[in-house]
N, C-alpha and C. Protein backbone atom coordinates (compact mmCIF):
# COMPACT_ATOMS: atom_id res chain seq x y z
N UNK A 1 8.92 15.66 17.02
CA UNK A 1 9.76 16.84 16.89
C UNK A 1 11.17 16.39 16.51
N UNK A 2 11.67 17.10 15.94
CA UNK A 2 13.15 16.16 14.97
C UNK A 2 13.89 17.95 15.04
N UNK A 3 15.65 17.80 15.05
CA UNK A 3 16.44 18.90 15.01
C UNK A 3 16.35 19.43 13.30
N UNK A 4 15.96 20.76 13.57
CA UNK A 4 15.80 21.37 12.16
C UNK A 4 17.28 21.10 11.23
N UNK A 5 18.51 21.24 12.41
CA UNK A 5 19.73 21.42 11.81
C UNK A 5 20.29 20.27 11.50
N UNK A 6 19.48 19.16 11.70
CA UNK A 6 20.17 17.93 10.75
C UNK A 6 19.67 17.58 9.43
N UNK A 7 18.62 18.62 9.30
CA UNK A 7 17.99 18.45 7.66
C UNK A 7 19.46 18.71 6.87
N UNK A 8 19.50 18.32 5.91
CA UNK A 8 19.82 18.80 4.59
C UNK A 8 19.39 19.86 3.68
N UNK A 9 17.91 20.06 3.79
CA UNK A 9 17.55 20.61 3.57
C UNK A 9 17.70 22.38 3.95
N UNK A 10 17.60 21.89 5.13
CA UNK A 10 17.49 23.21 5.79
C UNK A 10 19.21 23.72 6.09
N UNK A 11 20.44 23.29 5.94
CA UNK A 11 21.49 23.49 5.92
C UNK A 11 21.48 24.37 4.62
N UNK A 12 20.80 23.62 3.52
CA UNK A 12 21.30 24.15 2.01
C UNK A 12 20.76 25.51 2.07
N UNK A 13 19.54 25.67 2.59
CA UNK A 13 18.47 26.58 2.40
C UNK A 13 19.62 28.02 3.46
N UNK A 14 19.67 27.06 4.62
CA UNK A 14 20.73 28.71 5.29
C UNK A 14 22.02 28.98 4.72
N UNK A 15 22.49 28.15 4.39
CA UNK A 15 24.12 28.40 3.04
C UNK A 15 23.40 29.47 2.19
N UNK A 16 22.47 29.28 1.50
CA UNK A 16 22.01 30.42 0.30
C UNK A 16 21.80 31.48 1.19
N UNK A 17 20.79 31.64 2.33
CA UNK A 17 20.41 33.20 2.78
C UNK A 17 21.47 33.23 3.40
N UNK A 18 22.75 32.82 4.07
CA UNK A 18 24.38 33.77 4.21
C UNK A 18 24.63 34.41 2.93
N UNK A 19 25.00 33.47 1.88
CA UNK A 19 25.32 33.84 0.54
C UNK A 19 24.60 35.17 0.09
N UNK A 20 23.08 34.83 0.37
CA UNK A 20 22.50 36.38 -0.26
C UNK A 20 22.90 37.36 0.45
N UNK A 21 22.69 37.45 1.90
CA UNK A 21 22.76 38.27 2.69
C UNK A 21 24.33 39.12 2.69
N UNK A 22 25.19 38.10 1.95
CA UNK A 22 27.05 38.58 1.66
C UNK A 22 26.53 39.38 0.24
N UNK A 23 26.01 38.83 -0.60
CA UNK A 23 25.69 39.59 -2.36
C UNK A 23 24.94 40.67 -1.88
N UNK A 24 23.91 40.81 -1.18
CA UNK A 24 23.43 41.88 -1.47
C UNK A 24 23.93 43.18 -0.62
N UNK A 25 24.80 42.88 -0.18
CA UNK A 25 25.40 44.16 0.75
C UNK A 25 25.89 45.08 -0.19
N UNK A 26 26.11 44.80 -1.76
CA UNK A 26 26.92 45.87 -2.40
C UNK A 26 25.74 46.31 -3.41
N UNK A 27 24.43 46.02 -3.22
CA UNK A 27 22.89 46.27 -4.05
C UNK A 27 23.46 48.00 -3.45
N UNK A 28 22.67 48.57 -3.93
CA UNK A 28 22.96 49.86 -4.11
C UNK A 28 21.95 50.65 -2.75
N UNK A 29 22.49 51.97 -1.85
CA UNK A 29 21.92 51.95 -0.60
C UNK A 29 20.26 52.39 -0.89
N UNK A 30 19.46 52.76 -1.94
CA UNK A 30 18.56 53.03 -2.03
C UNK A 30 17.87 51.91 -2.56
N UNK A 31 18.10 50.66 -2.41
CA UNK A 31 17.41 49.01 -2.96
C UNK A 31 16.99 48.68 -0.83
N UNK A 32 18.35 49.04 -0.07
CA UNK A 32 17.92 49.01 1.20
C UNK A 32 16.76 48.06 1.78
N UNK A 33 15.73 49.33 1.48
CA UNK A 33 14.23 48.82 1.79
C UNK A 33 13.63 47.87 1.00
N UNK A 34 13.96 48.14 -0.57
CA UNK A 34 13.41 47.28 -1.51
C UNK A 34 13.84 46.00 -1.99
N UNK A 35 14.53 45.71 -2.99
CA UNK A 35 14.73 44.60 -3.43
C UNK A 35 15.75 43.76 -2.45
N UNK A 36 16.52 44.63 -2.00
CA UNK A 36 17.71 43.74 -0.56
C UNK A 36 16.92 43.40 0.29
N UNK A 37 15.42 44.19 0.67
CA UNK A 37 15.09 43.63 2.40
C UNK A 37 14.20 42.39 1.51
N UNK A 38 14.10 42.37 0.35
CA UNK A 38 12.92 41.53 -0.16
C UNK A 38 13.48 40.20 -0.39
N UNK A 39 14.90 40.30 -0.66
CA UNK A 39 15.15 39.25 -1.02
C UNK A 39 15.81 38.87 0.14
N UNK A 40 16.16 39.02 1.15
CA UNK A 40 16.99 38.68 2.32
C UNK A 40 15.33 37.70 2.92
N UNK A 41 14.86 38.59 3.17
CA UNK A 41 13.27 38.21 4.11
C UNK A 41 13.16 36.71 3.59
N UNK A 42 12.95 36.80 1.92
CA UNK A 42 11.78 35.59 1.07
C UNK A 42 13.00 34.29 1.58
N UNK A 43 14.54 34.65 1.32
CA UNK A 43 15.31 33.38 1.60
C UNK A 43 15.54 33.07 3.30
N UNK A 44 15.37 33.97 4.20
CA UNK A 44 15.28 33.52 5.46
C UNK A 44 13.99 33.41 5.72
N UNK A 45 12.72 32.96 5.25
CA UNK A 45 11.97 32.59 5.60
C UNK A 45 11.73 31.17 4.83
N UNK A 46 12.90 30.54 4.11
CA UNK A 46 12.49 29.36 3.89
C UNK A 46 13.10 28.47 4.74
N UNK A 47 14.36 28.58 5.91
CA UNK A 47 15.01 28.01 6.66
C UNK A 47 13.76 28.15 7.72
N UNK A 48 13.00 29.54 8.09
CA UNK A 48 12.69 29.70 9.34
C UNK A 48 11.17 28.95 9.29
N UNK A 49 10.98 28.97 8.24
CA UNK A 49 9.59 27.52 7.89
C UNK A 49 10.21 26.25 8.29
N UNK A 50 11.17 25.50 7.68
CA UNK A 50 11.29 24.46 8.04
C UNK A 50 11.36 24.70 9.54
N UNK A 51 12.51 25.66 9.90
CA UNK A 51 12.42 25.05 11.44
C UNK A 51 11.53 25.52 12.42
N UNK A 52 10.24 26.02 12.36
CA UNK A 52 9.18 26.20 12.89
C UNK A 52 8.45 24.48 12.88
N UNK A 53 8.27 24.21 11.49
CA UNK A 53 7.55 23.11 11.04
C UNK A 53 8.31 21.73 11.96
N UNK A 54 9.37 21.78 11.90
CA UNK A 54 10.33 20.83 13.21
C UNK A 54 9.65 20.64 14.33
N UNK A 55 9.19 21.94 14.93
CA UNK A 55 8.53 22.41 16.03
C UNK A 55 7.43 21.76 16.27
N UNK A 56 6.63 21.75 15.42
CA UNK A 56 5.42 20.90 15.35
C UNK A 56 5.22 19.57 15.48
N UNK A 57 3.82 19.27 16.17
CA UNK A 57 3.45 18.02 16.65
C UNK A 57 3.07 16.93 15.58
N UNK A 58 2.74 17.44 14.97
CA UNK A 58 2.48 16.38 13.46
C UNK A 58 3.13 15.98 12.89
N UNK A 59 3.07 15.48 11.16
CA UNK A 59 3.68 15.40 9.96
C UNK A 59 2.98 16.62 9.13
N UNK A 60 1.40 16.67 9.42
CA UNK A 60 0.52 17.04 9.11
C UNK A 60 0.93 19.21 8.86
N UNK A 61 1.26 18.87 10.17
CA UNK A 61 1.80 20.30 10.68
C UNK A 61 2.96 20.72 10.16
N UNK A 62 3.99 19.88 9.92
CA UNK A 62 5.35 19.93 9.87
C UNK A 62 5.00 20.20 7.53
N UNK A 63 4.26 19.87 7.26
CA UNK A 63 3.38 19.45 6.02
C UNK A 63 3.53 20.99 5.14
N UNK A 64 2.61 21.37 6.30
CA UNK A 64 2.28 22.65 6.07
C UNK A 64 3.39 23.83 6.20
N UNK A 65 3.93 23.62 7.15
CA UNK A 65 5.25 24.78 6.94
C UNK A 65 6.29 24.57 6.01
N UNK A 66 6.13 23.24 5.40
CA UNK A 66 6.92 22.68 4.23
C UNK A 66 6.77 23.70 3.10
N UNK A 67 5.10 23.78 2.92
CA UNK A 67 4.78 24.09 1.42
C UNK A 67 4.88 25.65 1.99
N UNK A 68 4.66 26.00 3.16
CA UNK A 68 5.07 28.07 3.13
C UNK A 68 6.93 28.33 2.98
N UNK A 69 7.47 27.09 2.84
CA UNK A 69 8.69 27.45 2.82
C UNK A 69 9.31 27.45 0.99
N UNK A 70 8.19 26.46 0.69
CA UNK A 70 8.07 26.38 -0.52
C UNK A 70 7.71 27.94 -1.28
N UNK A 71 6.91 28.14 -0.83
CA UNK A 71 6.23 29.48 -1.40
C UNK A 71 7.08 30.68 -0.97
N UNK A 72 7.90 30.82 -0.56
CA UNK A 72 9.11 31.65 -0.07
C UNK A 72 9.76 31.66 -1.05
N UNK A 73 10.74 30.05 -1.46
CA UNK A 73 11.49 30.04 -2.24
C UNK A 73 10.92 30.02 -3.75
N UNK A 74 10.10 30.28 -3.74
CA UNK A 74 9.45 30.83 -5.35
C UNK A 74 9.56 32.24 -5.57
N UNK A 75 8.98 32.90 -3.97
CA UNK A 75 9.27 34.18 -4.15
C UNK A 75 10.61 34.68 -4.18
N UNK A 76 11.66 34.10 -3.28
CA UNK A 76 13.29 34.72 -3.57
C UNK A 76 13.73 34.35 -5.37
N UNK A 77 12.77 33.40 -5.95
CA UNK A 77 13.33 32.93 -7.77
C UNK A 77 12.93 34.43 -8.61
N UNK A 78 11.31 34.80 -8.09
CA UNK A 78 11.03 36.03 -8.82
C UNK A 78 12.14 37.13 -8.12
N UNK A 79 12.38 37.82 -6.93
CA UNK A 79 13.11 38.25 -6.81
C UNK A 79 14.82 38.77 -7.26
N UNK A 80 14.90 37.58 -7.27
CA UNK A 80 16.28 37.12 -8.15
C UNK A 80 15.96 37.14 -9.61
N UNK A 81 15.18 37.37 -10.44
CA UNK A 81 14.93 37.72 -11.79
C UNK A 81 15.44 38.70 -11.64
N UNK A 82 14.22 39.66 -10.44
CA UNK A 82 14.23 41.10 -10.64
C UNK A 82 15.51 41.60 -10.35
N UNK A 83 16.52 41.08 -10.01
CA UNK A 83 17.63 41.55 -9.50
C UNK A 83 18.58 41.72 -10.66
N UNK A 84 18.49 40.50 -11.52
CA UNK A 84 18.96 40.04 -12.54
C UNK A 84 18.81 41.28 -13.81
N UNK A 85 17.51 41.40 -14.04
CA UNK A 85 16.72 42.74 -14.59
C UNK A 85 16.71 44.29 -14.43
N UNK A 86 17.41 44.23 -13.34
CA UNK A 86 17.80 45.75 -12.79
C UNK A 86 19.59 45.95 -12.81
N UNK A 87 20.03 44.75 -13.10
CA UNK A 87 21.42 44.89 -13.22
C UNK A 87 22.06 44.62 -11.73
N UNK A 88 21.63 44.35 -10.83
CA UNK A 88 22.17 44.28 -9.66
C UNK A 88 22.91 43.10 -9.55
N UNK A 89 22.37 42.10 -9.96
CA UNK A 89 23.29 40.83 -10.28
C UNK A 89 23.75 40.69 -11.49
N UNK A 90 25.11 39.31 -11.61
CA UNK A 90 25.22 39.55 -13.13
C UNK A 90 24.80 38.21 -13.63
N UNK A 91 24.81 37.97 -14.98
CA UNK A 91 23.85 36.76 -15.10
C UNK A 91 24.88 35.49 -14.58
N UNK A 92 25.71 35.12 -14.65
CA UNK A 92 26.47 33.81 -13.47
C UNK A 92 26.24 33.73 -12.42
N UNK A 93 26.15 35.22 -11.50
CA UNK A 93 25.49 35.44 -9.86
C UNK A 93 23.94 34.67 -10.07
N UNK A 94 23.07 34.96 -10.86
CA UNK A 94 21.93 34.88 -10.72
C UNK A 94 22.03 33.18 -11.47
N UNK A 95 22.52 32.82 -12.25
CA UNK A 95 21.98 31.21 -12.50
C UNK A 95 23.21 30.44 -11.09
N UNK A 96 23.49 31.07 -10.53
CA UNK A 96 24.33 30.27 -9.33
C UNK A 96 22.94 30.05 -8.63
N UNK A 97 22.43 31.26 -8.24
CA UNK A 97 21.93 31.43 -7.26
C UNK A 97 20.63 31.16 -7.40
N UNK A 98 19.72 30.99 -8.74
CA UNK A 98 18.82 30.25 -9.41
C UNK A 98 18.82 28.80 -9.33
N UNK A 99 19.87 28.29 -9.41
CA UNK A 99 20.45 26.98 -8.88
C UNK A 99 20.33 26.53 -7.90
N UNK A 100 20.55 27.65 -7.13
CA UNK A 100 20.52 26.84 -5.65
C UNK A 100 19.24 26.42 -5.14
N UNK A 101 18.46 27.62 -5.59
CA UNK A 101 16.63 28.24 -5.09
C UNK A 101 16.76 26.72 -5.59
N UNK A 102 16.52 26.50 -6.61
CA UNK A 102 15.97 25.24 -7.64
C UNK A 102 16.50 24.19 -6.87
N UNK A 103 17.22 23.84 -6.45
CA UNK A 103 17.86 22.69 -5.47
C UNK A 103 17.06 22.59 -4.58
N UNK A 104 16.97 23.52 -3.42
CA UNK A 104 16.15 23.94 -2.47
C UNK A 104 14.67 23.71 -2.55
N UNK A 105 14.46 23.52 -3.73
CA UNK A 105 12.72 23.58 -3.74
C UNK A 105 12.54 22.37 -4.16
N UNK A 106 13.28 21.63 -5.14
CA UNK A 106 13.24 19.64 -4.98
C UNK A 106 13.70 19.26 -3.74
N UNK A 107 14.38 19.69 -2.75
CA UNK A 107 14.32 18.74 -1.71
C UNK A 107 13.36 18.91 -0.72
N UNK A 108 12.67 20.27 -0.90
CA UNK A 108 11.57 20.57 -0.16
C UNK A 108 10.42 19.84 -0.27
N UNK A 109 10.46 19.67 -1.92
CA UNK A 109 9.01 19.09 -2.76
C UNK A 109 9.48 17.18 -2.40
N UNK A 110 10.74 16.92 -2.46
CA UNK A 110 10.62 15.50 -1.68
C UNK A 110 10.36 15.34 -0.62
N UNK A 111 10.50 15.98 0.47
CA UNK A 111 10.39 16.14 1.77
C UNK A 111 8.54 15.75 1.98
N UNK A 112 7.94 16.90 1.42
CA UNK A 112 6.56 17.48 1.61
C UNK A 112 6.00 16.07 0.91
N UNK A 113 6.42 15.38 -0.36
CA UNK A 113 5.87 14.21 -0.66
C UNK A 113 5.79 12.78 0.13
N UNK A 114 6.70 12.71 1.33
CA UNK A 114 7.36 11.88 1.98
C UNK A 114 6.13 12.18 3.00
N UNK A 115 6.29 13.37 3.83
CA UNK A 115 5.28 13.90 4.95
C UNK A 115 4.13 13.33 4.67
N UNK A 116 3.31 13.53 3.43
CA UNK A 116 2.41 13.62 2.76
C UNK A 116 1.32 11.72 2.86
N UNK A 117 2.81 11.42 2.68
CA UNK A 117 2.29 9.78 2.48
C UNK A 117 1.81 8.98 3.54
């Protein structure tokens, strides 16, 4: 079992869901339910994977909440298209923030290769 909050990983990953969670407060009040709770959820569930996976007794285990955190941050990339596509972001907001996802998901995918071995 290892502290989630000395990853790197998982620092970068909660810097972005503050960041979203500050951008999307001005999404428009009828996105609410939709694209704001969608995209808030997909990026706090890639911090709350890793630090579940911390939790765990394995590598094996820790493995596996790697790649659902992975699969999160794929879903906040489509998200963030759609945001991009509806005008809610503008395109600099969205390759910032495309950037980051993309950061976030190589250190995940090193991580999970490391576990792995």
């Amino acid at each position: 079992m290892q502290d989630f909050k000395k990853l790197d990983v998982w620092n970068r990953a909660h810097k972005l869901t503050a960041e979203l969670h500050r951008r999307t407060r001005s999404f428009p009040r009828e996105e609410l339910f939709g694209i704001t709770a969608q995209i808030r959820r997909a990026a706090g569930s890639i911090g709350a994977n890793i630090a579940e996976g911390c939790g765990r007794g394995s590598d094996s285990d820790f493995a596996r909440f790697i790649q659902m955190a992975l699969g999160s941050a794929s879903e906040l990339e489509n998200h963030l298209i759609l945001a991009l596509d509806l005008d809610l972001l503008k395109v600099d907001e969205h390759e910032y923030f495309d950037n980051e996802v993309t950061g976030v998901k190589r250190m995940l995918a090193s991580l999970l290769k490391r576990l792995r071995k």
